[in-house]
Protein backbone atom coordinates (compact mmCIF):
# COMPACT_ATOMS: atom_id res chain seq x y z
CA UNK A 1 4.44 14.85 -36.57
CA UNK A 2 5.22 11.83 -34.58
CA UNK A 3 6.85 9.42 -37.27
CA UNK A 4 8.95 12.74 -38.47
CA UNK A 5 10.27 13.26 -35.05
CA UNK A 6 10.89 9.80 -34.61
CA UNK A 7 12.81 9.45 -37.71
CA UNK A 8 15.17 12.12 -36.09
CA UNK A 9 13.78 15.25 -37.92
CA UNK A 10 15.08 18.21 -35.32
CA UNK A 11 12.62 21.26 -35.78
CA UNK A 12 9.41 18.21 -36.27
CA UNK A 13 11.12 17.06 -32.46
CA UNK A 14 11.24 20.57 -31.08
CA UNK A 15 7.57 20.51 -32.18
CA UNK A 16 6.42 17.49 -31.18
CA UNK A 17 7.78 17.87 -27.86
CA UNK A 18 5.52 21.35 -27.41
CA UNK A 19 2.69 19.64 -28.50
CA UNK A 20 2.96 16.90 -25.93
CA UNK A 21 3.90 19.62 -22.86
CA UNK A 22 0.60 21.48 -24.12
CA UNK A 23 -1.51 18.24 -23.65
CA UNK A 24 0.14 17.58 -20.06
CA UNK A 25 -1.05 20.82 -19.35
CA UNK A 26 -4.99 20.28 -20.56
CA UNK A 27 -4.58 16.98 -18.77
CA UNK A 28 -3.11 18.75 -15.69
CA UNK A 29 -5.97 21.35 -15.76
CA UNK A 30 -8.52 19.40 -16.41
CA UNK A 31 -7.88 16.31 -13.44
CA UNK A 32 -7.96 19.71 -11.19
CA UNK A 33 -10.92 20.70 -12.14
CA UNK A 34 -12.31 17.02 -11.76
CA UNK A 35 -10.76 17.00 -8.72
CA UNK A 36 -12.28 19.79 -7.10
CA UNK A 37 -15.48 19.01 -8.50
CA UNK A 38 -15.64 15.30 -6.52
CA UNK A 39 -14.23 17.39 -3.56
CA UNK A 40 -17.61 19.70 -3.46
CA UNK A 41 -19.18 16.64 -3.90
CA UNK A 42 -20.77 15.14 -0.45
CA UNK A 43 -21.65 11.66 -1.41
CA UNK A 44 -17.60 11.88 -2.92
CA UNK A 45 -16.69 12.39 0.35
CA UNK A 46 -18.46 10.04 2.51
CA UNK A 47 -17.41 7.32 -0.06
CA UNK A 48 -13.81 8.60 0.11
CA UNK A 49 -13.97 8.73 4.17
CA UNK A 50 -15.43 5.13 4.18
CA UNK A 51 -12.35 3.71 1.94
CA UNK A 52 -9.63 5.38 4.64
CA UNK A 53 -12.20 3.81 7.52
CA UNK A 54 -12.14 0.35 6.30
CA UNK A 55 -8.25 0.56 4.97
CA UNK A 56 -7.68 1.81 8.72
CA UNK A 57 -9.80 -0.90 9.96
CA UNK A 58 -7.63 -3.93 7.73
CA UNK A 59 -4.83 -2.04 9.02
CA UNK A 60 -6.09 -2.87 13.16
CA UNK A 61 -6.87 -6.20 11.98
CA UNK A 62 -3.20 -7.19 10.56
CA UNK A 63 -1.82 -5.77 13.37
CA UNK A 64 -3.93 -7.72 16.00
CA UNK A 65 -3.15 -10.93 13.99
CA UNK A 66 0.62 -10.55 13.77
CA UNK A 67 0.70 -9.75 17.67
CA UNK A 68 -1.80 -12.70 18.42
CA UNK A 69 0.95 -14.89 16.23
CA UNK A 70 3.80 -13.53 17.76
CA UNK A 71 2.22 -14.29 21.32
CA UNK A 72 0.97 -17.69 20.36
CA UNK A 73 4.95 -18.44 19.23
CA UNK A 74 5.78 -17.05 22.40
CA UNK A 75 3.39 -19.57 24.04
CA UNK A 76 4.69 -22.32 21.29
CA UNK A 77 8.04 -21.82 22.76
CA UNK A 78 7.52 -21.63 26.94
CA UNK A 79 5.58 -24.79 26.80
CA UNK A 80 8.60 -26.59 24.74
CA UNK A 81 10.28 -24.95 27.24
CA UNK A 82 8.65 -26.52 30.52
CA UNK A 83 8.16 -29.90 28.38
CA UNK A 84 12.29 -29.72 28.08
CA UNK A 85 12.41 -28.44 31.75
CA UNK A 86 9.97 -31.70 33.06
CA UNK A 87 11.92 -34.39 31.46
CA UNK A 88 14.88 -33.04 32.73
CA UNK A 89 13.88 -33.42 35.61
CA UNK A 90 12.31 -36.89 35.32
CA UNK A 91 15.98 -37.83 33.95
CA UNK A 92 17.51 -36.19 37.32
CA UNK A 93 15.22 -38.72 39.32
CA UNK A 94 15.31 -41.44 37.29
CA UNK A 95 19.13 -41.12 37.69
């Protein structure tokens, strides 16, 4: 049915097309009905609530590291900051 649609056959298209819709559908159905089984299941759920925990948990965890970055570059850059700040002022008395 395939290699006739493919080599441009109209009605074996038309046909091939149905048959493809139909097994979307089973597919659909049946991933629903998986679904819902693994939903009644407990042990499903407590493994499913400990994946969003620990995804929530990396989530914390990137965000402490890019502030504790930021604020160490912030720290990075007062300290050039007074180091530029003292030798001016060693120039100014030197002068």
């Amino acid at each position: 049915m395939r290699l006739s649609a493919q080599a441009g056959d109209l009605e074996a298209f038309a046909k091939y097309e149905q048959h493809l819709s139909k097994l979307q559908e089973r597919n659909q159905k049946y991933r629903q009905k998986i679904q819902k089984a693994r939903e009644a299941d407990q042990k499903y759920l407590r493994q499913l609530n400990k994946k969003e925990r620990i995804r929530q948990e990396k989530l914390l965890e990137t965000k402490h590291k890019r502030s504790q970055r930021s604020a160490q570059k912030a720290k990075m850059t007062r300290a050039e900051q007074l180091a530029a700040l003292k030798t001016k002022e060693a120039k100014q008395k030197g002068a």
